[in-house]
C-alpha atoms as a PDB file:
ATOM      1  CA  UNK A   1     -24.587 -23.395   6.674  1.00  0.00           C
ATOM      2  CA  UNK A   2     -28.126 -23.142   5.407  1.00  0.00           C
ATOM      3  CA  UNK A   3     -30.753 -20.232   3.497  1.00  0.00           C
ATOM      4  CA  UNK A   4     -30.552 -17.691   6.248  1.00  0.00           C
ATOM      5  CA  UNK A   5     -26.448 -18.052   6.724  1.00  0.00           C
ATOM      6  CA  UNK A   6     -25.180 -18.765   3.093  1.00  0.00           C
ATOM      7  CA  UNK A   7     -21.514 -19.733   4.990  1.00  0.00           C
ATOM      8  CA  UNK A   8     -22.540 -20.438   8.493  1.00  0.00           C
ATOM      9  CA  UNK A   9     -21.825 -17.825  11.882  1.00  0.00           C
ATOM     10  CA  UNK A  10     -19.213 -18.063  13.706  1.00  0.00           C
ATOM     11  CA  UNK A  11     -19.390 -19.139  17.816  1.00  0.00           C
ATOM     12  CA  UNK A  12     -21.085 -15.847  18.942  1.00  0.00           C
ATOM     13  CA  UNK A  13     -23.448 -16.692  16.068  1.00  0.00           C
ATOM     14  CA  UNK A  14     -22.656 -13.700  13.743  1.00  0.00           C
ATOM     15  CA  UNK A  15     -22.897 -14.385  10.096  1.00  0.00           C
ATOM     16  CA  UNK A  16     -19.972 -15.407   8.291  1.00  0.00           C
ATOM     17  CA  UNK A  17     -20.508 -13.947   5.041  1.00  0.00           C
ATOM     18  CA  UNK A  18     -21.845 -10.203   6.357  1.00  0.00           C
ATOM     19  CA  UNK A  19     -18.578 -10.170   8.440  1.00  0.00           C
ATOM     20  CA  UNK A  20     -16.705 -10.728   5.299  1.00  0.00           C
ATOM     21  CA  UNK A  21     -18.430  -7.968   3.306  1.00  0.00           C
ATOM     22  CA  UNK A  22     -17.935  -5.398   6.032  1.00  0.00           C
ATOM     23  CA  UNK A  23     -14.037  -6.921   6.442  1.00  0.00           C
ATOM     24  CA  UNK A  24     -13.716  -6.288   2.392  1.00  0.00           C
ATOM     25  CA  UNK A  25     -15.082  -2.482   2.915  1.00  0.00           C
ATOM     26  CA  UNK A  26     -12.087  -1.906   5.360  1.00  0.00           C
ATOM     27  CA  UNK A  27      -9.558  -4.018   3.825  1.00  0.00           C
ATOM     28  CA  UNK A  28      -9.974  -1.634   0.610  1.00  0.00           C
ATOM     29  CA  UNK A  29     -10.458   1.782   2.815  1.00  0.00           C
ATOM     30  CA  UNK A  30      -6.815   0.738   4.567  1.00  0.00           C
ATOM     31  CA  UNK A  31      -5.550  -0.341   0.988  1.00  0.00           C
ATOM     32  CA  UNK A  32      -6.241   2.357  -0.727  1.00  0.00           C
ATOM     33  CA  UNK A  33      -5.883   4.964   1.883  1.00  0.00           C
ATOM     34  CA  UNK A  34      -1.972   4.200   2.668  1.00  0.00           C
ATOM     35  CA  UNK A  35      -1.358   3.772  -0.903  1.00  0.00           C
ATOM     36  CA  UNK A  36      -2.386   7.029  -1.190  1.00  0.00           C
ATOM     37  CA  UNK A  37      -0.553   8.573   1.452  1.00  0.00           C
ATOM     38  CA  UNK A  38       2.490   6.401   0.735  1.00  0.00           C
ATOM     39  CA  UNK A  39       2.463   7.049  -3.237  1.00  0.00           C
ATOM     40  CA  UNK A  40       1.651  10.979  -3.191  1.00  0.00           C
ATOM     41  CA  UNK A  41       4.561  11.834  -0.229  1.00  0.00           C
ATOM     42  CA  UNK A  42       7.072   9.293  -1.787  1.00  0.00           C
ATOM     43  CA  UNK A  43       6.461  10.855  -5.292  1.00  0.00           C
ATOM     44  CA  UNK A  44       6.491  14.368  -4.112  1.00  0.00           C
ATOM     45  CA  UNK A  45      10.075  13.397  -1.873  1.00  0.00           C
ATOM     46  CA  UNK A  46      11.459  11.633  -4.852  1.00  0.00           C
ATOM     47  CA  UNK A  47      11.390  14.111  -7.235  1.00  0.00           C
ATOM     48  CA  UNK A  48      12.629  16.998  -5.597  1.00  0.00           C
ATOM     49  CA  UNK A  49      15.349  14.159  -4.355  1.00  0.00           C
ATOM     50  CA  UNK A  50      16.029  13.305  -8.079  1.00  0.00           C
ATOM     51  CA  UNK A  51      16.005  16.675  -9.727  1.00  0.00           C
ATOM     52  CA  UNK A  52      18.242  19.168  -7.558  1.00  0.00           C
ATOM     53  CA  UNK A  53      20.519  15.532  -6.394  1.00  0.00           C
ATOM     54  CA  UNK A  54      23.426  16.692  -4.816  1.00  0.00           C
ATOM     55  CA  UNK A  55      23.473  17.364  -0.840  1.00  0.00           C
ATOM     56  CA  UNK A  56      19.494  17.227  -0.827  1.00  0.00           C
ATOM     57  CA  UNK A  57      19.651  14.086  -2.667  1.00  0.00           C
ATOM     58  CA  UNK A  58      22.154  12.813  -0.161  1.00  0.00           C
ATOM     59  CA  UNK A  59      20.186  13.557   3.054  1.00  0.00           C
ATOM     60  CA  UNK A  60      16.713  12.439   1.804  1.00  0.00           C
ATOM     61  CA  UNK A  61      18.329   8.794   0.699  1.00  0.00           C
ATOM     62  CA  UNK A  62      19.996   8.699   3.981  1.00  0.00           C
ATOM     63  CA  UNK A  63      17.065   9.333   5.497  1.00  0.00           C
ATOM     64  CA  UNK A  64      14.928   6.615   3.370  1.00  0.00           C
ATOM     65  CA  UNK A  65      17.698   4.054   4.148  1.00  0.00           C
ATOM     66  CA  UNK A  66      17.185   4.704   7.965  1.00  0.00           C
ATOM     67  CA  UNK A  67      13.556   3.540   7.427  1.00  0.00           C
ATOM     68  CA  UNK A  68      14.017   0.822   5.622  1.00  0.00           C
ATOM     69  CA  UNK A  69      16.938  -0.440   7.667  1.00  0.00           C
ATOM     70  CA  UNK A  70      13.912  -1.735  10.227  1.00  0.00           C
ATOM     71  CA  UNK A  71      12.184  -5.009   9.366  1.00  0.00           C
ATOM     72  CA  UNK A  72       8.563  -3.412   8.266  1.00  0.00           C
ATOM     73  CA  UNK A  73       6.135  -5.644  10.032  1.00  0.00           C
ATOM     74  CA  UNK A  74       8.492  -4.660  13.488  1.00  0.00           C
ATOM     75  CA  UNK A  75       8.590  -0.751  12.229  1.00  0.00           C
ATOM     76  CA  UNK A  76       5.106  -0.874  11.750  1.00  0.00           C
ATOM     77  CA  UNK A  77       3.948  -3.112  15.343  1.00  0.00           C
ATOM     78  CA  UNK A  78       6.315  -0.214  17.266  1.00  0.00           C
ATOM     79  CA  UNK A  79       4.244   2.388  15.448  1.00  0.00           C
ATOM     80  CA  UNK A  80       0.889   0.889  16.381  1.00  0.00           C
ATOM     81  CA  UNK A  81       1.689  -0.410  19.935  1.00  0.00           C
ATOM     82  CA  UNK A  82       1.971   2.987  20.698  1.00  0.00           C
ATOM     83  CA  UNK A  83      -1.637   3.664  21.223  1.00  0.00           C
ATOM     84  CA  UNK A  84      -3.740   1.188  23.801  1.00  0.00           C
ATOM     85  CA  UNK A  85      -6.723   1.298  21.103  1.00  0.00           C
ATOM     86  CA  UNK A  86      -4.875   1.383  17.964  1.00  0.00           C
ATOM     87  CA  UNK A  87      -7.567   3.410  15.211  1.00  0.00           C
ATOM     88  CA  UNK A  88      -8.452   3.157  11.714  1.00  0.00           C
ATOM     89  CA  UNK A  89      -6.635   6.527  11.296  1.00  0.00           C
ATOM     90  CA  UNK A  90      -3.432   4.970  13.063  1.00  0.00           C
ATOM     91  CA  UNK A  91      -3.714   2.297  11.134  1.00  0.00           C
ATOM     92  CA  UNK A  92      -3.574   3.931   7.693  1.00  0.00           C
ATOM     93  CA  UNK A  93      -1.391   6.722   8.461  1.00  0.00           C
ATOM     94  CA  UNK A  94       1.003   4.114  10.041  1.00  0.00           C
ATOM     95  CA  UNK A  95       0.952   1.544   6.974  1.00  0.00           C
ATOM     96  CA  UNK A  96       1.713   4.854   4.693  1.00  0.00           C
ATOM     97  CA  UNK A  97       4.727   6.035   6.505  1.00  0.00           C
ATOM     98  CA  UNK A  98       5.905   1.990   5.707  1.00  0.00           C
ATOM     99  CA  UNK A  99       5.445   2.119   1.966  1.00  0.00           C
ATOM    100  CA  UNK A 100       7.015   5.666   1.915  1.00  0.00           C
ATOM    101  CA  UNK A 101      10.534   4.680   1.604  1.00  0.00           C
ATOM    102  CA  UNK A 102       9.763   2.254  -1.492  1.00  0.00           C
ATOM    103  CA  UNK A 103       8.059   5.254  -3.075  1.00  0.00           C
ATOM    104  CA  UNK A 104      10.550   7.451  -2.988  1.00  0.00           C
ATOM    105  CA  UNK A 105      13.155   5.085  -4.642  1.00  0.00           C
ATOM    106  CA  UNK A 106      11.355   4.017  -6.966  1.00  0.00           C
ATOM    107  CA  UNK A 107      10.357   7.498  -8.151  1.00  0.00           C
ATOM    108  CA  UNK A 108      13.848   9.248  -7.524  1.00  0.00           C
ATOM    109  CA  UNK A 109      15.110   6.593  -9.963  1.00  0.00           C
ATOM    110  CA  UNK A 110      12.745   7.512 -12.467  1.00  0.00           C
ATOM    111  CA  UNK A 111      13.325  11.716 -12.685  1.00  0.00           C
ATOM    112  CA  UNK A 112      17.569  11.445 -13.366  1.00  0.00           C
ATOM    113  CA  UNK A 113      16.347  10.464 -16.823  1.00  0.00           C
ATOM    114  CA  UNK A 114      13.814  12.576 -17.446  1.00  0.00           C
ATOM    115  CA  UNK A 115      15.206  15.400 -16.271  1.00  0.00           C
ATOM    116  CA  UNK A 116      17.893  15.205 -18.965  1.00  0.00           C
ATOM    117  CA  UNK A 117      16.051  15.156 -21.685  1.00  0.00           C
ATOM    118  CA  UNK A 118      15.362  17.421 -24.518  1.00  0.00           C
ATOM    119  CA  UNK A 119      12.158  18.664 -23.510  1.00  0.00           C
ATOM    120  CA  UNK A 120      13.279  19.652 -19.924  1.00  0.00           C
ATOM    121  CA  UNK A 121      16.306  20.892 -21.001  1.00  0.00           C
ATOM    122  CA  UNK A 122      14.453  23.924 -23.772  1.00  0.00           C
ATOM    123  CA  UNK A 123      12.109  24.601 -20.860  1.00  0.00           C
ATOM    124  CA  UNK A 124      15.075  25.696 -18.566  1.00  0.00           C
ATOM    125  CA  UNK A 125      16.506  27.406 -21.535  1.00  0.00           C
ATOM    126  CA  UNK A 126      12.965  29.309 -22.085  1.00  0.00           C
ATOM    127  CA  UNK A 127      13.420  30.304 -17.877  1.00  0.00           C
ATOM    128  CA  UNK A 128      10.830  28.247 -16.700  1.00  0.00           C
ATOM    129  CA  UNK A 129      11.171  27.335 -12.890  1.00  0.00           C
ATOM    130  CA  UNK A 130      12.500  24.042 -11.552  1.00  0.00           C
ATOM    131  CA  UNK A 131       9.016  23.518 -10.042  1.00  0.00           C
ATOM    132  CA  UNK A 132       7.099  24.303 -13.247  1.00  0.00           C
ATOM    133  CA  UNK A 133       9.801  21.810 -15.094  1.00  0.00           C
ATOM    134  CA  UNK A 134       8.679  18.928 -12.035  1.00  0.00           C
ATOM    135  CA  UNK A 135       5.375  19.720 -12.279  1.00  0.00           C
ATOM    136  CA  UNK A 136       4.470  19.664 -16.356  1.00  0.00           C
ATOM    137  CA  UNK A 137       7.390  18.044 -17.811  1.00  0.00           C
ATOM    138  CA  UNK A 138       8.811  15.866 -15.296  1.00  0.00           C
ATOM    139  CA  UNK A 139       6.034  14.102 -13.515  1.00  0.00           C
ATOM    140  CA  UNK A 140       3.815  13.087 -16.561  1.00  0.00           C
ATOM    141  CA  UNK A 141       6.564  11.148 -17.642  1.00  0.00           C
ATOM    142  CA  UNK A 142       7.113   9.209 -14.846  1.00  0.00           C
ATOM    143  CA  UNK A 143       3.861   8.759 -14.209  1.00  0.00           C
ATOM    144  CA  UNK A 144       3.929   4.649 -15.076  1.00  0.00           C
ATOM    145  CA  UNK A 145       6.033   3.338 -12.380  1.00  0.00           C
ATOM    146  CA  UNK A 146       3.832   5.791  -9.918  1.00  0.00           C
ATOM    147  CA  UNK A 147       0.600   4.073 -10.932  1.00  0.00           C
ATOM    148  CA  UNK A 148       2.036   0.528 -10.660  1.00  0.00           C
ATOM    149  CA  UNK A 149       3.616   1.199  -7.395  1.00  0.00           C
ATOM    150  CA  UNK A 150       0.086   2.471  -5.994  1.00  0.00           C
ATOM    151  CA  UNK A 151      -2.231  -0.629  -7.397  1.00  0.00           C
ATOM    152  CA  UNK A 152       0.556  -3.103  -6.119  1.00  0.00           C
ATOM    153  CA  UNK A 153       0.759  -1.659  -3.027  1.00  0.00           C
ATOM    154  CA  UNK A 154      -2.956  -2.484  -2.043  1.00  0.00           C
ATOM    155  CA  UNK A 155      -2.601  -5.933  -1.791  1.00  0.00           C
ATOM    156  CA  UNK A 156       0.869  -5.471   0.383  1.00  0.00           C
ATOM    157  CA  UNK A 157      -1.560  -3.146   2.618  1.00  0.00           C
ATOM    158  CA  UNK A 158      -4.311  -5.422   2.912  1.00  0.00           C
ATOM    159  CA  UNK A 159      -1.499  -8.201   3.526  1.00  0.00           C
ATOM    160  CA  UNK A 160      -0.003  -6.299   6.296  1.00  0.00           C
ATOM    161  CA  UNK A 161      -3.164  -4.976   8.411  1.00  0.00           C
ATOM    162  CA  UNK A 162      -4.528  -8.399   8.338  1.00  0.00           C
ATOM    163  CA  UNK A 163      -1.129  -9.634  10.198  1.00  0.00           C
ATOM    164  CA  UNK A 164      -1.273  -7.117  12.590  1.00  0.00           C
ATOM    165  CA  UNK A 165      -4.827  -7.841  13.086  1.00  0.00           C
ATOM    166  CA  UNK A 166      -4.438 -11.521  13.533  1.00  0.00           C
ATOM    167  CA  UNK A 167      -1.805 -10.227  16.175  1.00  0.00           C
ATOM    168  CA  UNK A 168      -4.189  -8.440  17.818  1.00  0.00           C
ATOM    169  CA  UNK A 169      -3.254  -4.820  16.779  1.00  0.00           C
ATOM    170  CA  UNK A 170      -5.326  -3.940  14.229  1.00  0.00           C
ATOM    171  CA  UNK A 171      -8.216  -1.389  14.453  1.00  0.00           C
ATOM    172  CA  UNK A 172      -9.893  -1.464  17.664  1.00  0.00           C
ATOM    173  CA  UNK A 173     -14.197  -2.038  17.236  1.00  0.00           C
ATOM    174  CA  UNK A 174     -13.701  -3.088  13.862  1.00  0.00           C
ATOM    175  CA  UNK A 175     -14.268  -6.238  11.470  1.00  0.00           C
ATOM    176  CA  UNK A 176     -11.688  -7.388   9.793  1.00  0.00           C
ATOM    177  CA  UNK A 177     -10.415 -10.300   7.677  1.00  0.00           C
ATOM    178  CA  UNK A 178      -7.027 -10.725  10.209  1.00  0.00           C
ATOM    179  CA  UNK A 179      -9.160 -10.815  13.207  1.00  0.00           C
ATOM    180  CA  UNK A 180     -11.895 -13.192  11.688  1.00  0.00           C
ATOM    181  CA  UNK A 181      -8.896 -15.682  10.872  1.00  0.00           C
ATOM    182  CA  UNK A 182      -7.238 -15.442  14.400  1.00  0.00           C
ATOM    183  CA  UNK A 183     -11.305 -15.634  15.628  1.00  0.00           C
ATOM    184  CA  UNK A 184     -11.523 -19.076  13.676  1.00  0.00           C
ATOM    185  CA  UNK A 185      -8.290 -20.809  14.717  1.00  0.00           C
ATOM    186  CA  UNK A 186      -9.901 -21.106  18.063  1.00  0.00           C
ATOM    187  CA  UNK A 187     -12.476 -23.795  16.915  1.00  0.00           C
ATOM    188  CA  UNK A 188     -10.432 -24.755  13.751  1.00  0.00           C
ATOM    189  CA  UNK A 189     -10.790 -28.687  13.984  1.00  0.00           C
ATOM    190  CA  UNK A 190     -15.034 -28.662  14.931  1.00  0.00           C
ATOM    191  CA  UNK A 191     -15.723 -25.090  13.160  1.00  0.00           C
ATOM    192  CA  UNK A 192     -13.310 -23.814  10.527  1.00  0.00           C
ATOM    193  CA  UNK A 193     -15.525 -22.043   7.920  1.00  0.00           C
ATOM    194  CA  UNK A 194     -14.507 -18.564   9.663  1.00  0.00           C
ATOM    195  CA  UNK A 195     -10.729 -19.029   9.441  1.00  0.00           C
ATOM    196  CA  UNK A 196     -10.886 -20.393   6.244  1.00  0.00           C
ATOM    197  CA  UNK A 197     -12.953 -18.075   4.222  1.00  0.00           C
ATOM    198  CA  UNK A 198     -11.314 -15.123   6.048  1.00  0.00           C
ATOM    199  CA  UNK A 199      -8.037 -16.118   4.831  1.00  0.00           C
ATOM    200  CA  UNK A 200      -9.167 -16.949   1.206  1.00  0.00           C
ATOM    201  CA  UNK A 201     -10.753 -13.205   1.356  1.00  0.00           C
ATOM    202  CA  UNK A 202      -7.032 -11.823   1.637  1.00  0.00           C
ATOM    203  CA  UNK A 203      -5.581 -14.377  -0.758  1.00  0.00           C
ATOM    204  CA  UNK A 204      -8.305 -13.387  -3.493  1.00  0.00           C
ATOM    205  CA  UNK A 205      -7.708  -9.305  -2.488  1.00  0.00           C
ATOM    206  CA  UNK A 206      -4.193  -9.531  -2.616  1.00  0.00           C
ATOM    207  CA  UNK A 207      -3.876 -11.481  -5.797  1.00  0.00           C
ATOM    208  CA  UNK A 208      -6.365  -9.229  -7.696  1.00  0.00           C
ATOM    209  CA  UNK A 209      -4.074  -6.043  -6.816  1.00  0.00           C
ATOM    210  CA  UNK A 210      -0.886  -7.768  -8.035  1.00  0.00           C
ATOM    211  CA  UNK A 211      -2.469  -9.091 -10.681  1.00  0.00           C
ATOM    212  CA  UNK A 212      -3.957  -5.472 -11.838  1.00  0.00           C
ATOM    213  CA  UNK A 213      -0.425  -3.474 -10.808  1.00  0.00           C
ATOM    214  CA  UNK A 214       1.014  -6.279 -13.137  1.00  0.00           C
ATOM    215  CA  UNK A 215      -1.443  -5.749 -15.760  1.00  0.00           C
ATOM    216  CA  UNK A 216      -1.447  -1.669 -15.688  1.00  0.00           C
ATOM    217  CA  UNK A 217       2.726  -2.229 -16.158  1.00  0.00           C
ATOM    218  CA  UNK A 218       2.331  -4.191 -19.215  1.00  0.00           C
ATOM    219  CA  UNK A 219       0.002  -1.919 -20.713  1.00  0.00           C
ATOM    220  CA  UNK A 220       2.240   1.321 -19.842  1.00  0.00           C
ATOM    221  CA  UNK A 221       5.649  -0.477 -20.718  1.00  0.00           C
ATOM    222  CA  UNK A 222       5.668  -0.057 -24.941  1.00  0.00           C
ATOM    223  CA  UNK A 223       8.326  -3.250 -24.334  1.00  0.00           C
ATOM    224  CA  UNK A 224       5.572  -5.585 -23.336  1.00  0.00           C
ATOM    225  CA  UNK A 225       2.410  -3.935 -24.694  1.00  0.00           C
ATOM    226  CA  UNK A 226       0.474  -6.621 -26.754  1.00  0.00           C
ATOM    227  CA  UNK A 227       2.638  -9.959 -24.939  1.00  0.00           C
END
């Protein structure tokens, strides 16, 4: 520790603290990335599974209970493993496909309501099509749970890559949090600064997206607006 290292390098002599900052810009790039791919296919799967139900309801929640029939951080090291050099790209795309299943429940149990209601029912009546009806009267009312699902989700993605990271099968010529804690547990009794502040880096990350999914539910939900 000192003026030039503000929380010490680590054994090759890298600085702690830059690590960190370029470990944070990744952390949030994965996050955010597989949210995104996770909350846009999920919502776009869900609705069409919620609206027309019936045999196309059927299928797509068989096919969502197949995924989630595999424990995720298994699913998701069989996905990776696949490549020698596992890449950023792999990494989000993989951590995506993982959330997708929870995505599409959540949002096919959203649209049965909806899609009952007075509003959707005079736009059928007036001829529109079922995917104007998804579109503009069905989706901006389900939007809540959609938005929660994707801030929550961060943290479970920043969660997850670090564990796969500390495994050794995270992002190949990149710095990140998971590989700075497995990095530190080497010298852990003389040296551990790295380990430590690595880990409270994902404890602080994760805890800041639950806590702001948590907080964008309360202010959506009219039941516990103002608690």
């Amino acid at each position: 520790l000192g003026s030039d290292h503000w929380l010490g390098t680590d054994q090759f002599g890298r600085d702690i603290y830059s690590r960190i900052v370029v470990g944070a810009r990744l952390a949030v790039l994965i996050g955010v990335g597989a949210s995104l791919i996770a909350v846009i296919s999920g919502s776009i799967v869900g609705l069409v599974s919620g609206y027309f139900g019936g045999k196309i309801d059927l299928v797509i929640q068989r096919f969502v209970d197949a995924i989630q029939a595999f424990p995720g951080l298994v699913l998701l090291m069989l996905i990776v493993s696949i490549m020698d050099r596992p890449s950023l790209t792999l990494m989000i795309v993989a951590l995506g496909f993982l959330g997708f299943a929870t995505s599409v429940r959540i949002v096919r149990s959203s649209v049965p309501g909806v899609s009952q209601a007075a509003l959707v029912q005079a736009a059928r009546s007036y001829g529109a099509t079922d995917i104007r009806i998804m579109l503009q009267h069905v989706l901006p009312n389900i939007l809540a749970p959609i938005l929660v699902v994707f801030s929550i989700s961060i943290g479970a993605y920043i969660l997850a890559e670090a564990s796969l990271s500390f495994l050794g099968l995270g992002p190949a010529d990149k710095t990140t949090w998971g590989k700075m804690v497995n990095a530190g547990r080497v010298a852990l009794d003389l040296h551990p600064w790295e380990s430590v502040i690595s880990g409270a880096a994902i404890t602080l990350a994760v805890l800041g997206f639950n806590l702001a999914g948590d907080a964008i539910r309360d202010e959506l939900d009219p039941r516990l607006r103002g608690r």
